[in-house]
Protein backbone atom coordinates (compact mmCIF):
# COMPACT_ATOMS: atom_id res chain seq x y z
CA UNK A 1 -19.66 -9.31 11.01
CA UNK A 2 -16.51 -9.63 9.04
CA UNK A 3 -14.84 -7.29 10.66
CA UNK A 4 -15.69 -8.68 14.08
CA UNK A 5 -14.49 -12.64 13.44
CA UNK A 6 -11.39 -10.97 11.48
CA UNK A 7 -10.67 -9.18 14.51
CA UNK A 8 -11.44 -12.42 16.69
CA UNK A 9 -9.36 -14.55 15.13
CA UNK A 10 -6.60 -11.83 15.28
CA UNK A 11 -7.52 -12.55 19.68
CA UNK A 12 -8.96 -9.20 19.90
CA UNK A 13 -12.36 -8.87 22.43
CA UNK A 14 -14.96 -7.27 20.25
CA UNK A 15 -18.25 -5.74 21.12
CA UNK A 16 -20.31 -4.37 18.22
CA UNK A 17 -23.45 -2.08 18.02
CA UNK A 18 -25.70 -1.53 15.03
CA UNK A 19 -25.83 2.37 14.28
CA UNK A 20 -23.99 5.45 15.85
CA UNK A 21 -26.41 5.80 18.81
CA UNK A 22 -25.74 2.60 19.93
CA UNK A 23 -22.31 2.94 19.63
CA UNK A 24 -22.12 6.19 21.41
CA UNK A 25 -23.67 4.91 24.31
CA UNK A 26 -21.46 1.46 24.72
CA UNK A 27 -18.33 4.04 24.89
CA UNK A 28 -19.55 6.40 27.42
CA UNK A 29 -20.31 2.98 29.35
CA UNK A 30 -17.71 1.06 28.98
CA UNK A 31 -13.35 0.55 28.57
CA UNK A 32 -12.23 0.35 24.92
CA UNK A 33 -9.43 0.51 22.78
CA UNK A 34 -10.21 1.14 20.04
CA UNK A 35 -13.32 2.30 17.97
CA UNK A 36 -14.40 1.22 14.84
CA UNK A 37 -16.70 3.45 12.61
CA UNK A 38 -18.66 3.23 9.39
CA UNK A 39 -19.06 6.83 8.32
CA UNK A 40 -22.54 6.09 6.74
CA UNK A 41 -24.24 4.47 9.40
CA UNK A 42 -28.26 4.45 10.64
CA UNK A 43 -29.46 6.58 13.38
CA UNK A 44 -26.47 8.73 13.84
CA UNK A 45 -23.85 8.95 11.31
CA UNK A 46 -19.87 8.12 11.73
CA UNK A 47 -18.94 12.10 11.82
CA UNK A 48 -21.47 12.97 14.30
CA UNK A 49 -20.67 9.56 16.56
CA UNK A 50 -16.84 10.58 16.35
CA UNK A 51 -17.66 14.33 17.10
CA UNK A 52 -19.73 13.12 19.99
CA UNK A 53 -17.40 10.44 21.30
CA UNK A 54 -14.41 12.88 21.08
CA UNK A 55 -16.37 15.11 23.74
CA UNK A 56 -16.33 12.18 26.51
CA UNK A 57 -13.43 10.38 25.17
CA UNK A 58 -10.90 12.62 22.97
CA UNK A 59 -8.10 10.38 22.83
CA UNK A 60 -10.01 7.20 21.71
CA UNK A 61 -8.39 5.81 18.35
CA UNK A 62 -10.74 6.35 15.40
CA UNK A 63 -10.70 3.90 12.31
CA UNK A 64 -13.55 4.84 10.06
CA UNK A 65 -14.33 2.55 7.15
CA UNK A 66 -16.65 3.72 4.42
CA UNK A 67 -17.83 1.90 1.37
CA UNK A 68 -18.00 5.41 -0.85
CA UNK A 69 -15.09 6.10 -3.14
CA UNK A 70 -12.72 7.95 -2.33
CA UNK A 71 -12.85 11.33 -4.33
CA UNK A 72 -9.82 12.18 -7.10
CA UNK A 73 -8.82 14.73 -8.81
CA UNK A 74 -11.92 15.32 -11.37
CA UNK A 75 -14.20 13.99 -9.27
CA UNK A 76 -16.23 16.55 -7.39
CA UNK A 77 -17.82 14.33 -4.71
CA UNK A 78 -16.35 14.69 -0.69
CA UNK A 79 -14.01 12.08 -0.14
CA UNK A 80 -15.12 11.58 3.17
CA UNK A 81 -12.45 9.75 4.27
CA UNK A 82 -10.28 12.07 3.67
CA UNK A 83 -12.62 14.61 5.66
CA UNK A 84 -12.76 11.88 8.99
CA UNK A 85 -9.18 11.97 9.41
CA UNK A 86 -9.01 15.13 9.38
CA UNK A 87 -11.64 15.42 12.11
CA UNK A 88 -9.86 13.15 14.52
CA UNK A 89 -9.89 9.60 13.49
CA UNK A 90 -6.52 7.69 13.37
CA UNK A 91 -6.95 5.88 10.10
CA UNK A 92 -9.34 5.18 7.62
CA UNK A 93 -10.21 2.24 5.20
CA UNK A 94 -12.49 2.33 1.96
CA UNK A 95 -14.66 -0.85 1.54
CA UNK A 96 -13.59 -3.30 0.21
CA UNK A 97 -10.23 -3.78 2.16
CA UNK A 98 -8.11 -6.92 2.54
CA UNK A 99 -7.75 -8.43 5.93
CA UNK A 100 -4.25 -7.91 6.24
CA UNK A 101 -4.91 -3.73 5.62
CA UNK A 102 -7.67 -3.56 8.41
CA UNK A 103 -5.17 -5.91 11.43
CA UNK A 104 -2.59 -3.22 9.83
CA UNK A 105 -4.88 -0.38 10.68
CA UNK A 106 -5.52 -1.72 14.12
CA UNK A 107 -1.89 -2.56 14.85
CA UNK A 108 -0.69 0.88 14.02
CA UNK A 109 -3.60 2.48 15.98
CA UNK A 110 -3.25 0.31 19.33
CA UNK A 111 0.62 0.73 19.10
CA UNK A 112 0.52 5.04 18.89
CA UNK A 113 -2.02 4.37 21.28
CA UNK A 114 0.02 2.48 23.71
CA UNK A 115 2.98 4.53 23.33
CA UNK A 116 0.57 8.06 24.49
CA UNK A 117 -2.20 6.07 26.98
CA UNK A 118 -2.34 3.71 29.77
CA UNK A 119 -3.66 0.60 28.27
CA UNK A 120 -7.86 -0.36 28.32
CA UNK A 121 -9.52 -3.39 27.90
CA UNK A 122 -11.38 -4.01 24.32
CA UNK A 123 -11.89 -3.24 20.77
CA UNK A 124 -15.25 -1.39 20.07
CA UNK A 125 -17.02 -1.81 16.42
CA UNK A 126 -19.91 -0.23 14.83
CA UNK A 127 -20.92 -1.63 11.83
């Protein structure tokens, strides 16, 4: 929810959905920008909801958010993260973020976006 009113307030349209399967099947039925995606999520996780929504929709900007750590050096746990990017989303944030790093992320990834895609109507969020 505080992703949606920052992104309100910020004039963005946003539509939300409560787990990955949810998600999925808002952006095989509708127009968005730009999709939003927890990585640990109910239902269907962020990696399998990206995997699946890069089969209808490949060039839909990916921001995955995850409330894990990111991993360093001596730590021996997945930064996952790390591991979304690298699967196709855009940009990533690790819980907690400011509001000014998330309408960065969203800036930068509806910009590139512009620049390589005819424009769409909304931004899409799952929580």
């Amino acid at each position: 929810m505080t992703i949606r009113l920052l992104l309100e307030r910020a004039g963005h349209s946003v539509v939300t959905a409560n787990d990955g399967r949810k998600g999925l099947a808002l952006c095989q039925t509708g127009d968005f920008d730009l999709l939003f995606l927890d990585i640990f999520m109910p239902g269907m996780d962020g990696f399998e909801t990206m995997r699946m929504v890069r089969q209808h929709q490949p060039q839909m900007p990916i921001i995955v958010i995850s409330g894990r750590p990111v991993a360093s050096e001596s730590d021996t746990a997945p930064d996952f993260l790390t591991m979304a990017t690298k699967l196709g989303a855009v940009s990533s944030l690790q819980k907690p973020f400011r509001p000014a790093d998330l309408l960065a992320a969203v800036t930068g990834c509806l910009e590139a976006a512009e620049r390589d895609l005819p424009p769409r109507s909304g931004v899409a969020s799952s929580p």
